[in-house]
PDB file of N, CA and C in Angstrom:
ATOM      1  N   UNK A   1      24.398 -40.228  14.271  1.00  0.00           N
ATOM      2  CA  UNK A   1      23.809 -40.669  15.512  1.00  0.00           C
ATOM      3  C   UNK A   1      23.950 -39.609  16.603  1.00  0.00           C
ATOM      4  N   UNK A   2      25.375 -38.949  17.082  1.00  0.00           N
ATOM      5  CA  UNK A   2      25.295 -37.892  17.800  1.00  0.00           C
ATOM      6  C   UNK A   2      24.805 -36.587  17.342  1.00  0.00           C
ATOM      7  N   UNK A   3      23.934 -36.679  16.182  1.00  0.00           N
ATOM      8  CA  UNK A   3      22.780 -35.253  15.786  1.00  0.00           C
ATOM      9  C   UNK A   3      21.759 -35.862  16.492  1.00  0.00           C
ATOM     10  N   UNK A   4      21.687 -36.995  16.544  1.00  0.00           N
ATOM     11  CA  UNK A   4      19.679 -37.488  17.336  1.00  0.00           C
ATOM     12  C   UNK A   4      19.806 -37.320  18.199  1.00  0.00           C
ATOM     13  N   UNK A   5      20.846 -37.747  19.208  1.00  0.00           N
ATOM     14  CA  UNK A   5      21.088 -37.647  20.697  1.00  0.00           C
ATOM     15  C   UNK A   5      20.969 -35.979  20.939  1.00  0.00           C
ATOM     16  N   UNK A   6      21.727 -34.837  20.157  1.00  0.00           N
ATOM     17  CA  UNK A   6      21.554 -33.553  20.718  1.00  0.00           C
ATOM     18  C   UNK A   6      20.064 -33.527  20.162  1.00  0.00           C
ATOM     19  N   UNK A   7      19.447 -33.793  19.653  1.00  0.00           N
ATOM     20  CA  UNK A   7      18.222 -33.489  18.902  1.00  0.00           C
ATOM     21  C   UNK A   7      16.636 -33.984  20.120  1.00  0.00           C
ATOM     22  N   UNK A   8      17.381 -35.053  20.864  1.00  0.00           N
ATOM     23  CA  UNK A   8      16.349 -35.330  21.535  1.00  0.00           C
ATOM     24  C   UNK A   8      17.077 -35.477  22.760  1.00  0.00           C
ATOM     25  N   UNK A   9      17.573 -34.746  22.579  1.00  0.00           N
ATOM     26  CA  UNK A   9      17.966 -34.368  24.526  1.00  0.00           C
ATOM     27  C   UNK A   9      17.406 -33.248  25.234  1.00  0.00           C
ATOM     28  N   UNK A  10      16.468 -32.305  24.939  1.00  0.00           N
ATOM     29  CA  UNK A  10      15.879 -31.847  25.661  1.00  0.00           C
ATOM     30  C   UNK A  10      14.649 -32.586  25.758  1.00  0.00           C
ATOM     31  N   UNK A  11      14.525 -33.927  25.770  1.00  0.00           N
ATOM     32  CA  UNK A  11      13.347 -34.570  26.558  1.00  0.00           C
ATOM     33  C   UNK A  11      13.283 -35.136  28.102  1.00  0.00           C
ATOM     34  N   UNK A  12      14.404 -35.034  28.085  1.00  0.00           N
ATOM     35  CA  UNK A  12      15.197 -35.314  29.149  1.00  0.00           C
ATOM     36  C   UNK A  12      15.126 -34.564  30.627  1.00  0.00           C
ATOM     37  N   UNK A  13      13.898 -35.113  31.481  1.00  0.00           N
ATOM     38  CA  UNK A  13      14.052 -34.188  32.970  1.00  0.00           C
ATOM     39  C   UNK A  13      14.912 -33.590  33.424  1.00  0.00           C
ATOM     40  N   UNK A  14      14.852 -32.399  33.745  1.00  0.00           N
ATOM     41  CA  UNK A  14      16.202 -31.789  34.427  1.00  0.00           C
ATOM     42  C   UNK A  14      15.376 -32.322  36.129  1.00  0.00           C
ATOM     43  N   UNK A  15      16.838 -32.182  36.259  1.00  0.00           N
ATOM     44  CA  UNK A  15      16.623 -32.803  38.041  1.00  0.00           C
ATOM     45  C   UNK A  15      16.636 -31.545  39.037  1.00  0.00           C
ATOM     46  N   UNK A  16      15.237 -31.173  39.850  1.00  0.00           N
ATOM     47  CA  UNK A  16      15.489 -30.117  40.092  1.00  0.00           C
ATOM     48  C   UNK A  16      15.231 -30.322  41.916  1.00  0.00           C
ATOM     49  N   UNK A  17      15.911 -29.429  42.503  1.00  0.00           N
ATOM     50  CA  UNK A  17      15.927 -29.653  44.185  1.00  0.00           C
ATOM     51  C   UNK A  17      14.512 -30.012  44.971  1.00  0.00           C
ATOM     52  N   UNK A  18      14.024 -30.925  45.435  1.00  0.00           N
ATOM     53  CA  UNK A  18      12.742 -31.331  46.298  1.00  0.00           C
ATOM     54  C   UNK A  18      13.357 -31.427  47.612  1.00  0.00           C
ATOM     55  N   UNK A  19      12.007 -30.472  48.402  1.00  0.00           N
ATOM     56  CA  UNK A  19      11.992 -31.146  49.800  1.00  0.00           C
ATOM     57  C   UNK A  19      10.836 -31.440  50.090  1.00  0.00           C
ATOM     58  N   UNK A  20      11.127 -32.766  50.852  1.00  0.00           N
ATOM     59  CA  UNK A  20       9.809 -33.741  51.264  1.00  0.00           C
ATOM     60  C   UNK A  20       9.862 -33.147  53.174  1.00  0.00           C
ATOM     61  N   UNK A  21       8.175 -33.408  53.172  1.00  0.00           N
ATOM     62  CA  UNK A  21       7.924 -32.747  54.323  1.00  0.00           C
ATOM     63  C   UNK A  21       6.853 -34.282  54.506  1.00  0.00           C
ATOM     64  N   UNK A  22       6.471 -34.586  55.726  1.00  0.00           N
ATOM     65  CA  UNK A  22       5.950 -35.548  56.162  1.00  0.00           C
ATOM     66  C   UNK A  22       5.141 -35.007  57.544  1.00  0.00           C
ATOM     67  N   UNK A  23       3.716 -34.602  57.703  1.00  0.00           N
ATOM     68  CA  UNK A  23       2.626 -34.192  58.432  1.00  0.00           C
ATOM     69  C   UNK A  23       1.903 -35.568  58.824  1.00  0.00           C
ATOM     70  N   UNK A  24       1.743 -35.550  60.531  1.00  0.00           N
ATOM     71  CA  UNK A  24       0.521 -36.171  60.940  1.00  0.00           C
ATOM     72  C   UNK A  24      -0.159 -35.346  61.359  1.00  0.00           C
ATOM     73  N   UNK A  25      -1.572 -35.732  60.852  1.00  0.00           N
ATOM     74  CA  UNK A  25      -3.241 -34.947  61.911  1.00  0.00           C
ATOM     75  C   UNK A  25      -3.248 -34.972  62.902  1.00  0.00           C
ATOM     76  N   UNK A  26      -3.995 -34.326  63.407  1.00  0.00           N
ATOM     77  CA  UNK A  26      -4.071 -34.103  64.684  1.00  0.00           C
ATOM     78  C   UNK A  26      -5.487 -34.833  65.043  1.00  0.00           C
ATOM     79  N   UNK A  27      -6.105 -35.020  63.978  1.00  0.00           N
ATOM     80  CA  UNK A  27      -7.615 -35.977  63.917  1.00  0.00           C
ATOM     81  C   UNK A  27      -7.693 -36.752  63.855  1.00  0.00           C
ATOM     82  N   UNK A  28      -7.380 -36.948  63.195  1.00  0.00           N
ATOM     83  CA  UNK A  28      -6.927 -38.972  62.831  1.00  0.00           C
ATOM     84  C   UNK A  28      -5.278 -39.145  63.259  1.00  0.00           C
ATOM     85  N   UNK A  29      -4.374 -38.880  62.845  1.00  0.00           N
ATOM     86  CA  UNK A  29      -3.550 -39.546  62.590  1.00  0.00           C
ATOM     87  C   UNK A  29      -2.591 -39.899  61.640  1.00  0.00           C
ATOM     88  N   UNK A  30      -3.321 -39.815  60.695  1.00  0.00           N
ATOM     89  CA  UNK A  30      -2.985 -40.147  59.359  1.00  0.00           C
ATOM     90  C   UNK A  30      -1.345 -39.363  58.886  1.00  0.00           C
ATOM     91  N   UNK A  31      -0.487 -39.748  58.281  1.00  0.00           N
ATOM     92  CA  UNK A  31       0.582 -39.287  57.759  1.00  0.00           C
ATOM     93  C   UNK A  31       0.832 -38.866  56.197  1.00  0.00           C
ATOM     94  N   UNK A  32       0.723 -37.701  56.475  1.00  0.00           N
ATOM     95  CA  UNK A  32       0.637 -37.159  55.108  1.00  0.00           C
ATOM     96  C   UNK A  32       1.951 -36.808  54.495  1.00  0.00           C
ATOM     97  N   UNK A  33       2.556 -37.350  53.137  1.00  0.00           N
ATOM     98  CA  UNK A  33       3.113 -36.685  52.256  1.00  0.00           C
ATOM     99  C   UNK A  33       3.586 -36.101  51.464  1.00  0.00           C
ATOM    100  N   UNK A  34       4.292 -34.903  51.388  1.00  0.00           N
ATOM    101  CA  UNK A  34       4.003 -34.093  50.642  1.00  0.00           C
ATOM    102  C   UNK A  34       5.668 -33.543  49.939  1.00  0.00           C
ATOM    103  N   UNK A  35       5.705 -33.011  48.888  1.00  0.00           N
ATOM    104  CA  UNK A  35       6.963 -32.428  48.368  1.00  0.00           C
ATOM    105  C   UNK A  35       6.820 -30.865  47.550  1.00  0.00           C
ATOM    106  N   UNK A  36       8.005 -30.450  48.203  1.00  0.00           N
ATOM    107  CA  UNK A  36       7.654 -28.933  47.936  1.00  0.00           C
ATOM    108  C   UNK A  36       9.468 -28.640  46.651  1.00  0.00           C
ATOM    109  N   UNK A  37       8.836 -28.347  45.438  1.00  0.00           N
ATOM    110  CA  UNK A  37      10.055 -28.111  44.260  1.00  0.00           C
ATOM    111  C   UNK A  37      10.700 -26.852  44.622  1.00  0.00           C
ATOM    112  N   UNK A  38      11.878 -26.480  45.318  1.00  0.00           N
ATOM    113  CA  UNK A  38      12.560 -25.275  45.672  1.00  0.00           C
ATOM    114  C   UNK A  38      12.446 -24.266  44.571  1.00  0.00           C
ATOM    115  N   UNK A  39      12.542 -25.043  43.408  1.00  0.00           N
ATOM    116  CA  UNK A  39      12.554 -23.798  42.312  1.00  0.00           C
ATOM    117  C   UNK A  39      11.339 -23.213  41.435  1.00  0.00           C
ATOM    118  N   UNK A  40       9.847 -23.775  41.795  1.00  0.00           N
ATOM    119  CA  UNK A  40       8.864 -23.723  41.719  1.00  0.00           C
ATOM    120  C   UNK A  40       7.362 -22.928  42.425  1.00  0.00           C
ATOM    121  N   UNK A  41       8.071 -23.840  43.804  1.00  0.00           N
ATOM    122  CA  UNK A  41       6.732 -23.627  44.783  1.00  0.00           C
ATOM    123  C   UNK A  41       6.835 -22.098  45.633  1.00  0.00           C
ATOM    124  N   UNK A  42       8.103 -21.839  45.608  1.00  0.00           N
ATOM    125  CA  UNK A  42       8.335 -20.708  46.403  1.00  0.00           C
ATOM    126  C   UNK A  42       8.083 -18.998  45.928  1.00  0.00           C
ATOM    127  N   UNK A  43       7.770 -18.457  46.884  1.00  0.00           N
ATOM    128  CA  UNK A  43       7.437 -17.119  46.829  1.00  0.00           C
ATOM    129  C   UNK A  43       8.214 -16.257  47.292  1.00  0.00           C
ATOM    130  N   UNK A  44       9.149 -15.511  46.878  1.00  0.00           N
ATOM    131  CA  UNK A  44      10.317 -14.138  47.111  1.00  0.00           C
ATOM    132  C   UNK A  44       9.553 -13.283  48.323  1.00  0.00           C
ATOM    133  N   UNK A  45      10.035 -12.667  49.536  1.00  0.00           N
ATOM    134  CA  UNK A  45       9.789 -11.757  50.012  1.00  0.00           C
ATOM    135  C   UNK A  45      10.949 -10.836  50.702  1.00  0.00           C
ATOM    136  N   UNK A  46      10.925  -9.462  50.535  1.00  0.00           N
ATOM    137  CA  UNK A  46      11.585  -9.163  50.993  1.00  0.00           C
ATOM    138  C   UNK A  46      11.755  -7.857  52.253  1.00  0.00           C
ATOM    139  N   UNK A  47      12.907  -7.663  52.727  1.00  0.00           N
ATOM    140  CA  UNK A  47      12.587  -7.184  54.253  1.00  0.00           C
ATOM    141  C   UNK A  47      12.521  -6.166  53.766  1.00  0.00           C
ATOM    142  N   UNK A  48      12.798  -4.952  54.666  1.00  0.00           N
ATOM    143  CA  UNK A  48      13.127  -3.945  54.252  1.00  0.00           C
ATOM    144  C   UNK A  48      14.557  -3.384  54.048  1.00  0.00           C
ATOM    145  N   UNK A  49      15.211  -4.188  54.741  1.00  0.00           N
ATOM    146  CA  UNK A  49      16.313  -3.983  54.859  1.00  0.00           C
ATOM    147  C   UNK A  49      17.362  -4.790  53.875  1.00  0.00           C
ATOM    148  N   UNK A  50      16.389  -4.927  52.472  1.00  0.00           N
ATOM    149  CA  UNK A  50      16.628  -5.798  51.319  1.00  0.00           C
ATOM    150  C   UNK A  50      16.864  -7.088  51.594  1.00  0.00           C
ATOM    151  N   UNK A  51      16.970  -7.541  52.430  1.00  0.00           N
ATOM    152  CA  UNK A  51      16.900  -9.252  52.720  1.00  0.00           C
ATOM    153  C   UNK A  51      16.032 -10.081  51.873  1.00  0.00           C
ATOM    154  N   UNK A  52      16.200 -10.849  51.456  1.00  0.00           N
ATOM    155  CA  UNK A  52      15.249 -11.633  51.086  1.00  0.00           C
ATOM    156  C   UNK A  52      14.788 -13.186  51.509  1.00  0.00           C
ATOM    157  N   UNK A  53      13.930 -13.607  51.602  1.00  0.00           N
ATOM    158  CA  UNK A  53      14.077 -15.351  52.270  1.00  0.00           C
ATOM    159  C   UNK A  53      12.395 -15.339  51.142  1.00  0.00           C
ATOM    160  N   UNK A  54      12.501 -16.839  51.042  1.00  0.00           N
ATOM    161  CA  UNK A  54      11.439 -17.166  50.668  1.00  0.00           C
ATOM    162  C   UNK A  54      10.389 -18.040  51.533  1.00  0.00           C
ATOM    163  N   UNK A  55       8.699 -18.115  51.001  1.00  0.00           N
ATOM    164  CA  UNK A  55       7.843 -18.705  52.249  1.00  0.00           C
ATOM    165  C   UNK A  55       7.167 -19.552  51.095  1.00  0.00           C
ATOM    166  N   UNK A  56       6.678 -20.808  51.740  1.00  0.00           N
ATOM    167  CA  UNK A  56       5.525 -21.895  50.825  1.00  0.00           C
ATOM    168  C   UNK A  56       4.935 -21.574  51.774  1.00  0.00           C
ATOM    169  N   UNK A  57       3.622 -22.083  51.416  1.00  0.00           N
ATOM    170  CA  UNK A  57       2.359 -22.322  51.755  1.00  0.00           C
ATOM    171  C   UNK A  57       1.807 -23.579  51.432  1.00  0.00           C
ATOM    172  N   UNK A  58       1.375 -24.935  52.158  1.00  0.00           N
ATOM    173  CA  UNK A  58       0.895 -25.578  51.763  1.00  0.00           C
ATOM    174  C   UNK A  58      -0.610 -26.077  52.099  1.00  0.00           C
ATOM    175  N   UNK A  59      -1.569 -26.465  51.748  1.00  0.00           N
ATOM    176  CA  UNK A  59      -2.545 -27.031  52.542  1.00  0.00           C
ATOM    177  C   UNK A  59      -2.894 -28.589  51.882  1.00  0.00           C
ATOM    178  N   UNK A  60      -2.579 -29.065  52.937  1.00  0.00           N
ATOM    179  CA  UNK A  60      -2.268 -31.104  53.001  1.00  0.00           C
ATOM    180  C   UNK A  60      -3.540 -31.419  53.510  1.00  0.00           C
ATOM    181  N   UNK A  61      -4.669 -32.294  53.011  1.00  0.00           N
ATOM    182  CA  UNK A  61      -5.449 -33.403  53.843  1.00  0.00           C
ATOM    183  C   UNK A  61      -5.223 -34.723  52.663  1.00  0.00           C
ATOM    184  N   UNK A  62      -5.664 -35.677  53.540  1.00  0.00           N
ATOM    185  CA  UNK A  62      -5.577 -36.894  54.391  1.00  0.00           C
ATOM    186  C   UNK A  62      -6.681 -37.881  53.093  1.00  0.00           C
ATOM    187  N   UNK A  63      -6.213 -38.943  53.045  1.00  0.00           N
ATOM    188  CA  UNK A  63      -7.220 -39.811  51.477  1.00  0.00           C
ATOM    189  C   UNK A  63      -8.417 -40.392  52.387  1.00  0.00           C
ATOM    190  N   UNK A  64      -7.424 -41.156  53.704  1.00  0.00           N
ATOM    191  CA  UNK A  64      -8.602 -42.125  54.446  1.00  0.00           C
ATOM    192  C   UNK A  64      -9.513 -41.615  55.116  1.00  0.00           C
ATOM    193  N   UNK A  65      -8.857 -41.552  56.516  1.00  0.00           N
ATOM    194  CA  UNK A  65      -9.931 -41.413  57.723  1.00  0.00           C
ATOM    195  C   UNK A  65     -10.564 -40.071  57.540  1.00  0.00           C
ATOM    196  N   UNK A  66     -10.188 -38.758  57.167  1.00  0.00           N
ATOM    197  CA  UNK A  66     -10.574 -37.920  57.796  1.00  0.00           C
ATOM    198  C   UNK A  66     -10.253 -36.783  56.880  1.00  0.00           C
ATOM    199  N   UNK A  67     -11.047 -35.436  56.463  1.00  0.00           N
ATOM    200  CA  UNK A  67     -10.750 -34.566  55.802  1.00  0.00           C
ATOM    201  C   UNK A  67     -10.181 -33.255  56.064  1.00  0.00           C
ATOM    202  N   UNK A  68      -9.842 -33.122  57.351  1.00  0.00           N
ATOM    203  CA  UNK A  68      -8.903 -32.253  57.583  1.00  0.00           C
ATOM    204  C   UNK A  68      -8.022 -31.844  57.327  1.00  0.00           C
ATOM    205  N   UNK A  69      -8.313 -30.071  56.913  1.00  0.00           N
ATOM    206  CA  UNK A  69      -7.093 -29.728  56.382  1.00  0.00           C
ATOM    207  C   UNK A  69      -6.020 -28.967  56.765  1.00  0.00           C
ATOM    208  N   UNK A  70      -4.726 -29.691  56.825  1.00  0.00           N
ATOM    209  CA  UNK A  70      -3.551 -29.198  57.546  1.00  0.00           C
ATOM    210  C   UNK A  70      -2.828 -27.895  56.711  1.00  0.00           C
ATOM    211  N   UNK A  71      -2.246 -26.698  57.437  1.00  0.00           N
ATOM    212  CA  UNK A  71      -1.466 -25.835  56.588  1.00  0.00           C
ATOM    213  C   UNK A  71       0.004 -25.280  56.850  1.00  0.00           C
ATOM    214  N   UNK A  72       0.394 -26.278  56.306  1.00  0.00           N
ATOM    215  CA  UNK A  72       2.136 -26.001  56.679  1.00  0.00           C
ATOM    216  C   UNK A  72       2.592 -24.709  55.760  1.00  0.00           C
ATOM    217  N   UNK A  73       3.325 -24.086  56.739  1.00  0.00           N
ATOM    218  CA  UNK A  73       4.203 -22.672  56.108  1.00  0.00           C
ATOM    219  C   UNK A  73       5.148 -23.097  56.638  1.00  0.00           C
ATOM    220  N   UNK A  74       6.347 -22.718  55.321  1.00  0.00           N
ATOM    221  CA  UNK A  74       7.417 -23.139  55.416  1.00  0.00           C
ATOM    222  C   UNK A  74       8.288 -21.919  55.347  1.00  0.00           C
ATOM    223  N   UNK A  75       9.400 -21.160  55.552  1.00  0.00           N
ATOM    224  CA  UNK A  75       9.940 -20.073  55.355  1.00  0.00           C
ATOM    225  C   UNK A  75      11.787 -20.666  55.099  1.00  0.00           C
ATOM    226  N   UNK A  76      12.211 -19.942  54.183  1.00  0.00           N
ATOM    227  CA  UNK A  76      13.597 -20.150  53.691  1.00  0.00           C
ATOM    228  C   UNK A  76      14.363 -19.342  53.407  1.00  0.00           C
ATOM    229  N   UNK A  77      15.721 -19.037  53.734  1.00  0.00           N
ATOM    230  CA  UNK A  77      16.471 -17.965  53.562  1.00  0.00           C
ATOM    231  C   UNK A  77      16.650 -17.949  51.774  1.00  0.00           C
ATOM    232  N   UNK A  78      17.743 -17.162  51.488  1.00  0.00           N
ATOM    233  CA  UNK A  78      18.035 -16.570  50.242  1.00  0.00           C
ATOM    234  C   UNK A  78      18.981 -17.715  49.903  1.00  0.00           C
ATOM    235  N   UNK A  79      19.404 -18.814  50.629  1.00  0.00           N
ATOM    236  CA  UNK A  79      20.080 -20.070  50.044  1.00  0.00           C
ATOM    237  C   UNK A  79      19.113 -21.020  49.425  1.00  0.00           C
ATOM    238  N   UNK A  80      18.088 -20.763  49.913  1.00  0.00           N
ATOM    239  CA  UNK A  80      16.952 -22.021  50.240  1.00  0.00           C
ATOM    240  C   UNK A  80      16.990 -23.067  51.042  1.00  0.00           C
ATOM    241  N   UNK A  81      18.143 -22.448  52.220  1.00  0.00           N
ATOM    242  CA  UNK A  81      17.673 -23.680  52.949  1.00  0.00           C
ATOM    243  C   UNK A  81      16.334 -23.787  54.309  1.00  0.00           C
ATOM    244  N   UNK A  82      16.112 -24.047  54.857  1.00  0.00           N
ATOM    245  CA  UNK A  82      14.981 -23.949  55.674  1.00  0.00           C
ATOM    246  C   UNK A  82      14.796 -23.222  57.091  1.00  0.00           C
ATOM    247  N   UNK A  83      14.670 -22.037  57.456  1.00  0.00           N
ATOM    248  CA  UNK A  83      14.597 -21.427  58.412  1.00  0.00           C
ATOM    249  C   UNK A  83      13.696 -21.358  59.684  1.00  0.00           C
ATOM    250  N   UNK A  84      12.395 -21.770  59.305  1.00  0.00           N
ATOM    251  CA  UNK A  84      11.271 -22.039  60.071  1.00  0.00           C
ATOM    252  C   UNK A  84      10.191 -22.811  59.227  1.00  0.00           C
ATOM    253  N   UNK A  85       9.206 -23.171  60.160  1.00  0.00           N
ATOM    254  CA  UNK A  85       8.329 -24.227  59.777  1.00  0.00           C
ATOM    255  C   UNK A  85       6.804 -23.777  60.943  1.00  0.00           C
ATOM    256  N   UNK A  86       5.822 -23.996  60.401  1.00  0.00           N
ATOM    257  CA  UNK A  86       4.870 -23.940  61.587  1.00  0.00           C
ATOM    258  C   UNK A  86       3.652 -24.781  60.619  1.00  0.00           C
ATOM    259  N   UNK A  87       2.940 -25.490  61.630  1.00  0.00           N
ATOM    260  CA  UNK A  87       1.902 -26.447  61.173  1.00  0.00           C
ATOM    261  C   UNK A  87       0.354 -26.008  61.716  1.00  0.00           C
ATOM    262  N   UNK A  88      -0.735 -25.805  61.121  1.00  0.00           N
ATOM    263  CA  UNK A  88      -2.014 -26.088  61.873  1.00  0.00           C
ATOM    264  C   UNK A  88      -3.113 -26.912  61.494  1.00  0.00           C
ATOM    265  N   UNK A  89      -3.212 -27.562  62.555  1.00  0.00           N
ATOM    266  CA  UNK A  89      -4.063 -28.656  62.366  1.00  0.00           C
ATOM    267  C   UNK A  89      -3.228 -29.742  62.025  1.00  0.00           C
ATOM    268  N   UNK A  90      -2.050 -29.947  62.526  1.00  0.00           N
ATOM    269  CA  UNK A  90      -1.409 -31.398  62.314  1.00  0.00           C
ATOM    270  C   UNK A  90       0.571 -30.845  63.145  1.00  0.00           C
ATOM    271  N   UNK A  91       1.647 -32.167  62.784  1.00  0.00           N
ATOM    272  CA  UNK A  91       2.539 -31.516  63.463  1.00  0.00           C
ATOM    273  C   UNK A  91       3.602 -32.114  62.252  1.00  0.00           C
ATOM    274  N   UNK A  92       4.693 -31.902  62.403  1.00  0.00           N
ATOM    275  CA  UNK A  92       5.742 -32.205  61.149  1.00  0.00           C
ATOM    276  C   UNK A  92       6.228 -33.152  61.727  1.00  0.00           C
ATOM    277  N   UNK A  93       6.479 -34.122  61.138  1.00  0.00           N
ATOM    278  CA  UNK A  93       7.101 -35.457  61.648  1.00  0.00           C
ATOM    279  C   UNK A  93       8.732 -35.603  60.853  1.00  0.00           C
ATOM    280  N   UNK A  94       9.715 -35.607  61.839  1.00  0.00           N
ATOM    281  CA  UNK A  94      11.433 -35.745  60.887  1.00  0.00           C
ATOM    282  C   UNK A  94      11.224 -36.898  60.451  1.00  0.00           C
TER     283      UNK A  94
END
């Protein structure tokens, strides 16, 4: 029995770090949500001064009222935790 269990344990999700970000329009209204996988979505950049932080890019619209599309950039140090944020066409809601 503990050969099946190692045998089918890599079916098994690994649990990997999400951050949820939550946008209203600036058109409607509408509240958009969205989740960005730390170990996935992100893109390496680095300074010159070898630093590194990483940046998402997202572009969010809306199911109901309105098709506007919002584009959150997100920027993160070399921990991943969150350094800056800027929105257009909508605003980040905590």
């Amino acid at each position: 029995m503990n050969f099946l269990k190692q045998l089918f344990s890599f079916s098994q999700p690994n649990a990997s770090p999400i951050y949820p970000i939550a946008v209203k329009c600036n058109r409607c209204g509408e509240i958009i949500h969205a989740q960005i996988n730390l170990n996935n979505d992100l893109s390496v950049e680095y300074s010159e001064s070898g630093e590194q932080t990483y940046i998402c890019r997202k572009m969010l619209m809306g199911k109901e009222r309105c098709f506007q599309q919002i584009e959150v950039s997100l920027v993160f140090d070399a921990n991943r935790k969150l350094v800056s944020e800027e929105v257009v066409g909508g605003k980040i809601i905590e």
